[in-house]
C-alpha atoms as a PDB file:
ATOM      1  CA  UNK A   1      -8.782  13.666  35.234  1.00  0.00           C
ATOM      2  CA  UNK A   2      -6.650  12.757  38.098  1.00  0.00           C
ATOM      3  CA  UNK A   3      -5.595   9.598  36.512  1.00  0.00           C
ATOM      4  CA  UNK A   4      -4.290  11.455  33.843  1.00  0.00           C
ATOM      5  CA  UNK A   5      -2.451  13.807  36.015  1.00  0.00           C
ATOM      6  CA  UNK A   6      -0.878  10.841  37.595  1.00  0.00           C
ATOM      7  CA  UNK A   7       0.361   9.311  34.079  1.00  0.00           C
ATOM      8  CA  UNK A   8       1.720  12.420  32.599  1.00  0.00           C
ATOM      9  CA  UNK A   9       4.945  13.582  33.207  1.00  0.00           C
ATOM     10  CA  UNK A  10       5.098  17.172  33.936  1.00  0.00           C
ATOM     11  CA  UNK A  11       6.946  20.266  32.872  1.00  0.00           C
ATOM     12  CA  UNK A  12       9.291  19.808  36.286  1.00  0.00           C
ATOM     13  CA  UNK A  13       9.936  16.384  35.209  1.00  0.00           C
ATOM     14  CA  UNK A  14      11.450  16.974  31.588  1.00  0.00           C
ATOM     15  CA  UNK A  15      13.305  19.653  33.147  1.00  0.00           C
ATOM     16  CA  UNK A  16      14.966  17.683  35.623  1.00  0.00           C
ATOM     17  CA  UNK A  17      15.865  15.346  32.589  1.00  0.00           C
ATOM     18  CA  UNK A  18      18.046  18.142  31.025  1.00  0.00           C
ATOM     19  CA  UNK A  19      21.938  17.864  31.114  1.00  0.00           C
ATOM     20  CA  UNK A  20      23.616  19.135  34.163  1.00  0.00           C
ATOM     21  CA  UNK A  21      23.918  22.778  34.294  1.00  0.00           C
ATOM     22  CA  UNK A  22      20.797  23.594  32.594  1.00  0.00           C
ATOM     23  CA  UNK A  23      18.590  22.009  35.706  1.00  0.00           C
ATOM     24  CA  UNK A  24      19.959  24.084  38.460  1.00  0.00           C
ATOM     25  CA  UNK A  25      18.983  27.657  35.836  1.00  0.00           C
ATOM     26  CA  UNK A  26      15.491  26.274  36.283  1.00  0.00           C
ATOM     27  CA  UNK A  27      15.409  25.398  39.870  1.00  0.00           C
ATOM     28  CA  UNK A  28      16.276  28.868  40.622  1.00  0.00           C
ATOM     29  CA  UNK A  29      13.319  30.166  37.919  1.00  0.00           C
ATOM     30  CA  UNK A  30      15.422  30.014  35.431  1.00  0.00           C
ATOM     31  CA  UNK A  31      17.896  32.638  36.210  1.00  0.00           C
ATOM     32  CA  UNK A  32      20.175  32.197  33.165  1.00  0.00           C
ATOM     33  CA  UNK A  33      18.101  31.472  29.598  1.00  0.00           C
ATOM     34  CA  UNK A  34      17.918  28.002  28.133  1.00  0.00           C
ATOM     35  CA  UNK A  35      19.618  27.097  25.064  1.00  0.00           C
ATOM     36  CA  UNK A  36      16.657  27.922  21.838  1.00  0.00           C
ATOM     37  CA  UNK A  37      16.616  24.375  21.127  1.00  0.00           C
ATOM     38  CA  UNK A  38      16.079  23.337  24.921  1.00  0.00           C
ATOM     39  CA  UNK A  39      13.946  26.468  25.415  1.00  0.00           C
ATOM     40  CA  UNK A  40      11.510  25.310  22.322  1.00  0.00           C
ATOM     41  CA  UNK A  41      11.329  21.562  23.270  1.00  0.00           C
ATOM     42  CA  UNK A  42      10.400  22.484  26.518  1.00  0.00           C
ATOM     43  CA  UNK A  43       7.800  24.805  25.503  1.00  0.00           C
ATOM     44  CA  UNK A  44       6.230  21.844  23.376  1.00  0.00           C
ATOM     45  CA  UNK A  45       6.423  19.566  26.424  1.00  0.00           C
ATOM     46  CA  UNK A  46       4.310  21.937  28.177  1.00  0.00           C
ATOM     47  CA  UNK A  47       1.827  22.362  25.785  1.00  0.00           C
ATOM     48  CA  UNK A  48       1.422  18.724  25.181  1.00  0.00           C
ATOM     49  CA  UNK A  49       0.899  18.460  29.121  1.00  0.00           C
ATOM     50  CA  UNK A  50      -1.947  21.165  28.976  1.00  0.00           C
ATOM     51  CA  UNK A  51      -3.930  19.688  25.732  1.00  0.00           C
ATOM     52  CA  UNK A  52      -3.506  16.304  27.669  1.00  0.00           C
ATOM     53  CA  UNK A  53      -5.456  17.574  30.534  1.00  0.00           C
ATOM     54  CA  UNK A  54      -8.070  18.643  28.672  1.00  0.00           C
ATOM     55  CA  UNK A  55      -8.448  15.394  27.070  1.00  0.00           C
ATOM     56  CA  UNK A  56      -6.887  16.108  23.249  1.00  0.00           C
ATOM     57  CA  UNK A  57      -4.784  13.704  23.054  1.00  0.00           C
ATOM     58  CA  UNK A  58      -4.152  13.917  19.397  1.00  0.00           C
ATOM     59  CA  UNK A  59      -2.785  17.250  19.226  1.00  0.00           C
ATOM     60  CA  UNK A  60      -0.678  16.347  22.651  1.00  0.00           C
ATOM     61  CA  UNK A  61       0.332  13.682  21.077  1.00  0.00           C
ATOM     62  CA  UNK A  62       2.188  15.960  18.068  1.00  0.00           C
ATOM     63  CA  UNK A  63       3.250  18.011  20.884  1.00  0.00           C
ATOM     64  CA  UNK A  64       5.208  15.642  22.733  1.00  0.00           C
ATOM     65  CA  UNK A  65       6.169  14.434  19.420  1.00  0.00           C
ATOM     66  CA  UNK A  66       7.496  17.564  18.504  1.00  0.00           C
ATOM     67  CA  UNK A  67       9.763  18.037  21.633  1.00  0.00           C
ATOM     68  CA  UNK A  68      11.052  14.728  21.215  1.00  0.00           C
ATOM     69  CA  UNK A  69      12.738  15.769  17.836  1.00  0.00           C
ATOM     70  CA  UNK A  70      14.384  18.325  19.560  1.00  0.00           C
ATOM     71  CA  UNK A  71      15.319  16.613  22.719  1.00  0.00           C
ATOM     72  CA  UNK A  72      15.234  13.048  23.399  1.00  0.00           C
ATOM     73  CA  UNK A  73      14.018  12.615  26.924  1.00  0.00           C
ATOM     74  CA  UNK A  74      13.143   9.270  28.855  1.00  0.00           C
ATOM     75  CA  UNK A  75       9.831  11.804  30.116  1.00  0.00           C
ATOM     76  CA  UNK A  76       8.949  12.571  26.812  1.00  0.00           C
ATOM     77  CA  UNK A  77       8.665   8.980  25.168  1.00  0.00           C
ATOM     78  CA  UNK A  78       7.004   8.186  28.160  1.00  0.00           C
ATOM     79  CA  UNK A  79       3.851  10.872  27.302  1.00  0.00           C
ATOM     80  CA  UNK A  80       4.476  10.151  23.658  1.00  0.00           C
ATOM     81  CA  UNK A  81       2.884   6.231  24.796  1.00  0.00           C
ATOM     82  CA  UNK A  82       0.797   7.073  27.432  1.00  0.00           C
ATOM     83  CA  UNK A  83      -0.895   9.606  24.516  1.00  0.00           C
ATOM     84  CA  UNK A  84      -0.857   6.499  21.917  1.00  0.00           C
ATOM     85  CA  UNK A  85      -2.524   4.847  24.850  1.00  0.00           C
ATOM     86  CA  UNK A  86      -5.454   7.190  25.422  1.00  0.00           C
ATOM     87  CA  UNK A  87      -5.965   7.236  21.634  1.00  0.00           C
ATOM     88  CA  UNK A  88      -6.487   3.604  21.769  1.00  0.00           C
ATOM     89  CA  UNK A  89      -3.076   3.018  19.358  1.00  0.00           C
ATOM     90  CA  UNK A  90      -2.461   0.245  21.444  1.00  0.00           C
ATOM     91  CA  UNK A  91       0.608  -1.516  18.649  1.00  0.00           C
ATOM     92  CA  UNK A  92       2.237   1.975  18.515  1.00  0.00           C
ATOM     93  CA  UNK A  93       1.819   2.634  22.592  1.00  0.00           C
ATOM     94  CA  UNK A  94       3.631  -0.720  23.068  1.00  0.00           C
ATOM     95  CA  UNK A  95       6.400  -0.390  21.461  1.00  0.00           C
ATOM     96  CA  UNK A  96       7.390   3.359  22.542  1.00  0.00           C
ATOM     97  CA  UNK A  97       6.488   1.968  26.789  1.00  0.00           C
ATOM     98  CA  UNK A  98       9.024  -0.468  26.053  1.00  0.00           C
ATOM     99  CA  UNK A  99      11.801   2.493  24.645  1.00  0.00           C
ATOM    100  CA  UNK A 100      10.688   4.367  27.644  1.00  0.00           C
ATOM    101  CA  UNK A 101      12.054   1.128  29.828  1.00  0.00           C
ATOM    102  CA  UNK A 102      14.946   0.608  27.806  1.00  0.00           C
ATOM    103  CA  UNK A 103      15.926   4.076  28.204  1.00  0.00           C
ATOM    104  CA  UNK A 104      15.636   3.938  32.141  1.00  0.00           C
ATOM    105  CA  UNK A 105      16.996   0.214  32.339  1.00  0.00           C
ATOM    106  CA  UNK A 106      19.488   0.496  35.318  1.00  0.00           C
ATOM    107  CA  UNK A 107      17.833   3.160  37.304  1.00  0.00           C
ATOM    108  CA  UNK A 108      16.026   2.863  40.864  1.00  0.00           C
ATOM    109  CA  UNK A 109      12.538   1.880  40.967  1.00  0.00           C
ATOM    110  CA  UNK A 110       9.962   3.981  40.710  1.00  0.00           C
ATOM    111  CA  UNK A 111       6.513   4.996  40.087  1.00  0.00           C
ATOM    112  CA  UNK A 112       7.311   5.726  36.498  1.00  0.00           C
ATOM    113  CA  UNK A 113       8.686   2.778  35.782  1.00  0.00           C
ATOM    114  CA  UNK A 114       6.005   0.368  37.202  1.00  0.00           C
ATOM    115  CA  UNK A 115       3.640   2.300  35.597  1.00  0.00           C
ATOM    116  CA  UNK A 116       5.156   1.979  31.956  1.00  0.00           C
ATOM    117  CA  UNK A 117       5.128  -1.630  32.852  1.00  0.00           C
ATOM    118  CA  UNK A 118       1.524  -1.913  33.448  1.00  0.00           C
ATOM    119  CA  UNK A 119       0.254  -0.080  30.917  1.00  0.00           C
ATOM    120  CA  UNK A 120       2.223  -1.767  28.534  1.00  0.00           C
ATOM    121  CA  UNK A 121       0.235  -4.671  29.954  1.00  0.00           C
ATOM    122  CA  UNK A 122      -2.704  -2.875  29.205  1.00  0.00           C
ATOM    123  CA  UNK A 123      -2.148  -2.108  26.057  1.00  0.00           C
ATOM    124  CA  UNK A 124      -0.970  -5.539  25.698  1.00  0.00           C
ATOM    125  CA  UNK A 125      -4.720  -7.303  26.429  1.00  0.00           C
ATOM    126  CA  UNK A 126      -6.395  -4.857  24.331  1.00  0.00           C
ATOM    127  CA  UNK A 127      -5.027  -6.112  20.844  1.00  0.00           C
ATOM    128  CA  UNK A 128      -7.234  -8.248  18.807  1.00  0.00           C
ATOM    129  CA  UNK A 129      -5.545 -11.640  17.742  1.00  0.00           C
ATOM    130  CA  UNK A 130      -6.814 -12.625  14.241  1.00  0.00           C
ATOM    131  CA  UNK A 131      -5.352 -16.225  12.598  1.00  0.00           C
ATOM    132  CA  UNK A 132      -4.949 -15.670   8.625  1.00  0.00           C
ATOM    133  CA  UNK A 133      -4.932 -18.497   6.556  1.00  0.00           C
ATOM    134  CA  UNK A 134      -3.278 -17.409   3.459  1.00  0.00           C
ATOM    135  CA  UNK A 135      -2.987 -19.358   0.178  1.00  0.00           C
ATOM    136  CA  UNK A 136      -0.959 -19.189  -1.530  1.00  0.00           C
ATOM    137  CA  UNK A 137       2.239 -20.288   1.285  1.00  0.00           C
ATOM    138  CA  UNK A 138       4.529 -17.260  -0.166  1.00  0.00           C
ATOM    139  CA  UNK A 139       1.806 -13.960  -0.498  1.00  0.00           C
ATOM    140  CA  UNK A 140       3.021 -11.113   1.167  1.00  0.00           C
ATOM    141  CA  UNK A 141       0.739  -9.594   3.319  1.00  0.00           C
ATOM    142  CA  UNK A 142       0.052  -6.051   4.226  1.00  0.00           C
ATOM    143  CA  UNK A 143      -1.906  -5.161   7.347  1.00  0.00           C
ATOM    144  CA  UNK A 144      -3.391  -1.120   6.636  1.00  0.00           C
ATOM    145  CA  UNK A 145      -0.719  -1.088   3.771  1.00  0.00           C
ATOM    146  CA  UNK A 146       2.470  -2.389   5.814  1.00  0.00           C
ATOM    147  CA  UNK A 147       3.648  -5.489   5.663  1.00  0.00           C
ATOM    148  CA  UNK A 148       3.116  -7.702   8.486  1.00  0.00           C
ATOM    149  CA  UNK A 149       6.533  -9.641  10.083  1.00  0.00           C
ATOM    150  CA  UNK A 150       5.791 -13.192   9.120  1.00  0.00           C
ATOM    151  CA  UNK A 151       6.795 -13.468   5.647  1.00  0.00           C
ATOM    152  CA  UNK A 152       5.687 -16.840   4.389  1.00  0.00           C
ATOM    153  CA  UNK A 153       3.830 -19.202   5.408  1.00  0.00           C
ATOM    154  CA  UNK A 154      -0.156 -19.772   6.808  1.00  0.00           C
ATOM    155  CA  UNK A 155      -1.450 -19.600   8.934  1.00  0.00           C
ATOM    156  CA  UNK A 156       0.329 -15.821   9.869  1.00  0.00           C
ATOM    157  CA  UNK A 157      -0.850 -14.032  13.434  1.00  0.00           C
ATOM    158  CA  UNK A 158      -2.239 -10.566  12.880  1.00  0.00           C
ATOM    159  CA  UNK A 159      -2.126  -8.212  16.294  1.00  0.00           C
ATOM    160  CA  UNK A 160      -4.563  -5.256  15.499  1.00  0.00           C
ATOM    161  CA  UNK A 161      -5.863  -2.251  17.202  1.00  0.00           C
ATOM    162  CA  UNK A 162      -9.625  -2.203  17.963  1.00  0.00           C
ATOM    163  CA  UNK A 163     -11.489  -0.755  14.779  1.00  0.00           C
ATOM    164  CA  UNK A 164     -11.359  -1.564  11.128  1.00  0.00           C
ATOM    165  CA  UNK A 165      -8.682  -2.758   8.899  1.00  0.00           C
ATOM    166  CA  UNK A 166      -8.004  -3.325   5.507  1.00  0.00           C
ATOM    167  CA  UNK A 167      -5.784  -6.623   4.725  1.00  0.00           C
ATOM    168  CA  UNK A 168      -4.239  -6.710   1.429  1.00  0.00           C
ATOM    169  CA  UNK A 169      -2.317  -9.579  -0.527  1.00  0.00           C
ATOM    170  CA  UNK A 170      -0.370 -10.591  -3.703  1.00  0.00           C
ATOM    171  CA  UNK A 171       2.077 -13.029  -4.991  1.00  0.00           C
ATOM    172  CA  UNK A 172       3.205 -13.252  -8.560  1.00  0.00           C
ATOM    173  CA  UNK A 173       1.005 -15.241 -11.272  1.00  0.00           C
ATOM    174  CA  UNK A 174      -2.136 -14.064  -8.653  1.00  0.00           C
ATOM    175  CA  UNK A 175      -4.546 -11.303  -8.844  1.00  0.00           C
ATOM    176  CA  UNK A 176      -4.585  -8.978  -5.594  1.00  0.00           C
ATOM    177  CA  UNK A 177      -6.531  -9.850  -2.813  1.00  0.00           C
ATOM    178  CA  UNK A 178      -8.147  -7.719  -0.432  1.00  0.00           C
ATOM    179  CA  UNK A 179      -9.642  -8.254   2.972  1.00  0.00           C
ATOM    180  CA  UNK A 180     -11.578  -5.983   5.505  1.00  0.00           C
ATOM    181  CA  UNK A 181     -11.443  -7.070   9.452  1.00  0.00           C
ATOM    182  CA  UNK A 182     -13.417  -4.817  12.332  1.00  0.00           C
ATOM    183  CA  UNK A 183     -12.194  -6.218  15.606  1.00  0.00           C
ATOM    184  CA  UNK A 184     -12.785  -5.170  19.109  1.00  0.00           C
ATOM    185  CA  UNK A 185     -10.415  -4.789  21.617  1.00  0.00           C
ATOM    186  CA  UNK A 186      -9.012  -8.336  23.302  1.00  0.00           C
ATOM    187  CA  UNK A 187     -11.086 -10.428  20.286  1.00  0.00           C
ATOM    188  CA  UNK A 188      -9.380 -13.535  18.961  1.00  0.00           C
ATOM    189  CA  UNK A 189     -10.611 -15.170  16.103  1.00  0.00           C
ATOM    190  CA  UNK A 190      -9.742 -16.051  12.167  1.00  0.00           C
ATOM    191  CA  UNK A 191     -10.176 -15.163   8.502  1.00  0.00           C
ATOM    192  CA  UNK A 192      -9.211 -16.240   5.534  1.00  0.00           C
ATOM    193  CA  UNK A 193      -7.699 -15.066   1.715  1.00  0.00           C
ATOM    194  CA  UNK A 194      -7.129 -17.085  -1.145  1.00  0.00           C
ATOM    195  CA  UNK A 195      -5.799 -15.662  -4.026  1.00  0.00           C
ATOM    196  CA  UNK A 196      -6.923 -16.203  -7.688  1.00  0.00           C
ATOM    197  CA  UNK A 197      -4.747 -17.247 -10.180  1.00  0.00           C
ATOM    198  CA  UNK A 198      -4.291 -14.992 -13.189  1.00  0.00           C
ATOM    199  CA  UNK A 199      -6.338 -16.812 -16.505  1.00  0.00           C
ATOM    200  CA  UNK A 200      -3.388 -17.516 -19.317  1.00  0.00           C
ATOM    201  CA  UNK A 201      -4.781 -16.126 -22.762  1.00  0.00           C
ATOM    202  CA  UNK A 202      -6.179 -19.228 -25.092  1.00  0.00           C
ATOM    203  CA  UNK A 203      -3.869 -19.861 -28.065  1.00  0.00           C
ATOM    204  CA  UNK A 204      -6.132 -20.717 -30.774  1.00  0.00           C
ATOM    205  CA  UNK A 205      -4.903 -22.706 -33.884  1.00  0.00           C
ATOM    206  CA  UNK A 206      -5.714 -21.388 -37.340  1.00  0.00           C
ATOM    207  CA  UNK A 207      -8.124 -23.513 -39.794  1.00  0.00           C
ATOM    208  CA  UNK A 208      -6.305 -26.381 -41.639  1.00  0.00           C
ATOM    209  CA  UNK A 209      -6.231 -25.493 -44.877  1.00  0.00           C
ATOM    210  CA  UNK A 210      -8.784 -27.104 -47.670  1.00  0.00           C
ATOM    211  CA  UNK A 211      -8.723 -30.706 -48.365  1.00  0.00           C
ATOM    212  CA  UNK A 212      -7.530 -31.657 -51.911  1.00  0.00           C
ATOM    213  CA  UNK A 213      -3.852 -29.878 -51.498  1.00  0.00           C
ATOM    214  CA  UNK A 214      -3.002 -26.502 -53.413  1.00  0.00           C
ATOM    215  CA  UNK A 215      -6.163 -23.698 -54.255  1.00  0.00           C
ATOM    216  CA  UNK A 216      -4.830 -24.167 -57.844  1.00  0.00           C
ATOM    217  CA  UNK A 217      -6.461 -27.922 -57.953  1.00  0.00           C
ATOM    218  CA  UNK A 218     -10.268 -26.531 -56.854  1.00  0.00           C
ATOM    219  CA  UNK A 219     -12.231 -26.281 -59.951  1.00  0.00           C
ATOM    220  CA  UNK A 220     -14.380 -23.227 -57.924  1.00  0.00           C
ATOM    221  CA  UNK A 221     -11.173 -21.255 -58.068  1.00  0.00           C
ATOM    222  CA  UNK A 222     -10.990 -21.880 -61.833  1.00  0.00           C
ATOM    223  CA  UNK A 223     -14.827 -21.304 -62.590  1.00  0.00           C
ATOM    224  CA  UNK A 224     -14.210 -17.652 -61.008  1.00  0.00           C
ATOM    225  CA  UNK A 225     -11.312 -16.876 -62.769  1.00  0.00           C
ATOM    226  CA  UNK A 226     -13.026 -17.720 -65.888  1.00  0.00           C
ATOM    227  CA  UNK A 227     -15.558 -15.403 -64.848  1.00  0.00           C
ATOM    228  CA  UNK A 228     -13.348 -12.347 -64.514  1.00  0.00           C
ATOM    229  CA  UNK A 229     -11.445 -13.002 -67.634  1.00  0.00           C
ATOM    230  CA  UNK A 230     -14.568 -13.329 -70.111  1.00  0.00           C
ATOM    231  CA  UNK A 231     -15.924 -10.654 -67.931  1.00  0.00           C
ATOM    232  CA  UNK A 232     -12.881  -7.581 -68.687  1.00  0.00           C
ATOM    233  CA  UNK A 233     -12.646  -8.809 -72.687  1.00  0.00           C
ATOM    234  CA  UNK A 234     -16.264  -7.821 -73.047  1.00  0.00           C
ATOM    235  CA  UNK A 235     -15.378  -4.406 -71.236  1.00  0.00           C
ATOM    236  CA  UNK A 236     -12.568  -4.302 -73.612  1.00  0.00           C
ATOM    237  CA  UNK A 237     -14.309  -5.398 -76.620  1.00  0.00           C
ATOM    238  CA  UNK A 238     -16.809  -2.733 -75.856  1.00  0.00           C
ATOM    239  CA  UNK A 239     -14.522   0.048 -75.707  1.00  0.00           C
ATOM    240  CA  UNK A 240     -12.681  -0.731 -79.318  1.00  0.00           C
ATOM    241  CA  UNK A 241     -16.041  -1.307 -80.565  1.00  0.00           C
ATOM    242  CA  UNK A 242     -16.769   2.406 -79.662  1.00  0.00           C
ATOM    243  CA  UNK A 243     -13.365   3.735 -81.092  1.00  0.00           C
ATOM    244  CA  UNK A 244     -14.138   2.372 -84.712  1.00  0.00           C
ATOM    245  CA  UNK A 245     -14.105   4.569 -87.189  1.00  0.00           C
ATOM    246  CA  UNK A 246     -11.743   7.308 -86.200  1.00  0.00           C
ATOM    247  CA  UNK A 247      -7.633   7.016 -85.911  1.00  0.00           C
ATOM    248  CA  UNK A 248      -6.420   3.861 -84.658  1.00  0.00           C
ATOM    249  CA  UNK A 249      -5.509   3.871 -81.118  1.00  0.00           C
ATOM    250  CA  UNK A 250      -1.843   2.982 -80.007  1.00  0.00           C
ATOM    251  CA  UNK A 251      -1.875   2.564 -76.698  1.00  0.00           C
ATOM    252  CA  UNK A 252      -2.206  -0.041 -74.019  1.00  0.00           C
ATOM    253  CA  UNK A 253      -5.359  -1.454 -74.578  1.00  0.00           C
ATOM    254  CA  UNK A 254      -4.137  -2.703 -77.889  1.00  0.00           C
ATOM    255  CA  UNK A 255      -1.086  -4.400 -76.542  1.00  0.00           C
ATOM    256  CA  UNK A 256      -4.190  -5.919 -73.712  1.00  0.00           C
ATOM    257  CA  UNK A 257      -6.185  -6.839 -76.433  1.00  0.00           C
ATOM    258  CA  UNK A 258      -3.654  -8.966 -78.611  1.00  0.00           C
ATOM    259  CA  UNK A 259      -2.745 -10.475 -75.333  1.00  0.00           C
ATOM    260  CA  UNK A 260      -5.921 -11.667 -74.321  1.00  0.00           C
ATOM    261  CA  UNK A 261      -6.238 -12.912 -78.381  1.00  0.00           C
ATOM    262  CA  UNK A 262      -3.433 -14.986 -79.131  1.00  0.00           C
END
């Protein structure tokens, strides 16, 4: 607990961050109102302090956050790290120690300031170094579904957080490929992904056509024709044979019947 006390910036200290005018209201208890805005970022600062000391770092964190869209404060990116720290979101804590020390570039030394510095350091040594050989050269890679900075190439350098991760990959004419990595904290060591091609559809060539040239020279096409023309003037036969005797019938089947006679 007192470590944290010593890493957190307190209340006092975003205050004396405010613009001149505003600090000296709140030296003397805060004898003239803040500006709502000020008066509401503040109010988050201090309520990310308190959920800090009790070790909740994840709803400080959204404090601090909070404030910080109201008021951008060198104190307030400073607990918005040191809160990715404690959470063990080393990537994220990195980069916002190093905003914190571009933000106070220039000033005097102080305790702040070396301690941004070495827990950037920290946070530093406790990513995991994974090598990724990737095939094929020009995949694009996506570490917990963004993609990594090294665009082409293999192998690529992954810097994770402790914990699991999912490692996706595609490239065109490949299926997706998908990899899962647990790594603890300061581990250096390598994977691998190749991708699978996608399988082109077979073309398949229709059956030549029978030997011998045109269907009209197979005698089997001929011996079934035959077969259905003897076959309908025997129907047809039939049904005059059953019409004899009454009027004579003028219709079609006559006109069939002298055609199938001539």
């Amino acid at each position: 607990m007192v470590r944290v006390r010593l890493a957190l910036v307190s209340a006092l200290a975003f205050a004396l961050a405010l613009p001149p005018g505003i600090v000296p209201a709140i030296a003397r208890a805060q004898d003239a109102p803040l500006d709502p805005a000020q008066a509401e970022a503040l109010a988050l600062f201090r309520r990310g302090v308190e959920l800090g000391e009790q070790d909740r770092w994840a709803d400080a964190l959204e404090h601090f956050r909070r404030s910080r869209a109201i008021a951008e404060r060198p104190n307030t990116v400073f607990n918005v790290a040191f809160a990715l720290y404690r959470l063990g979101r080393f990537t994220q804590a990195i980069d916002e120690f190093e905003q914190y020390l571009a933000m106070t570039e220039g000033q005097p030394p102080s305790e702040r300031r070396d301690e941004a510095v070495r827990l950037r350091g920290e946070s530093v040594a406790s990513l995991a170094e994974i090598t990724l050989e990737i095939a094929p050269l020009d995949a694009r890679v996506l570490l917990d579904g963004e993609p990594i900075r090294e665009e082409t190439g293999s192998p690529r350098t992954l810097r994770l957080d402790p914990g699991r991760h999912v490692v996706r990959a595609n490239a065109e004419g490949y299926e997706e490929g998908a990899l899962t990595i647990s790594v603890l904290a300061g581990e250096h060591g390598a994977r691998s992904m190749t991708l699978v091609a996608h399988q082109s559809a077979e073309i398949v060539d229709p059956p030549p056509p029978p030997s011998g040239g045109s269907i009209l020279e197979d005698p089997v096409f001929w011996v079934i024709t035959g077969v259905v023309v003897i076959g309908a003037g025997v129907a047809i036969g039939a049904g005059v044979a059953a019409t004899q005797g009454g009027e004579d019938y003028r219709g079609s089947t006559g006109v069939v019947l002298r055609a199938l006679t001539f």
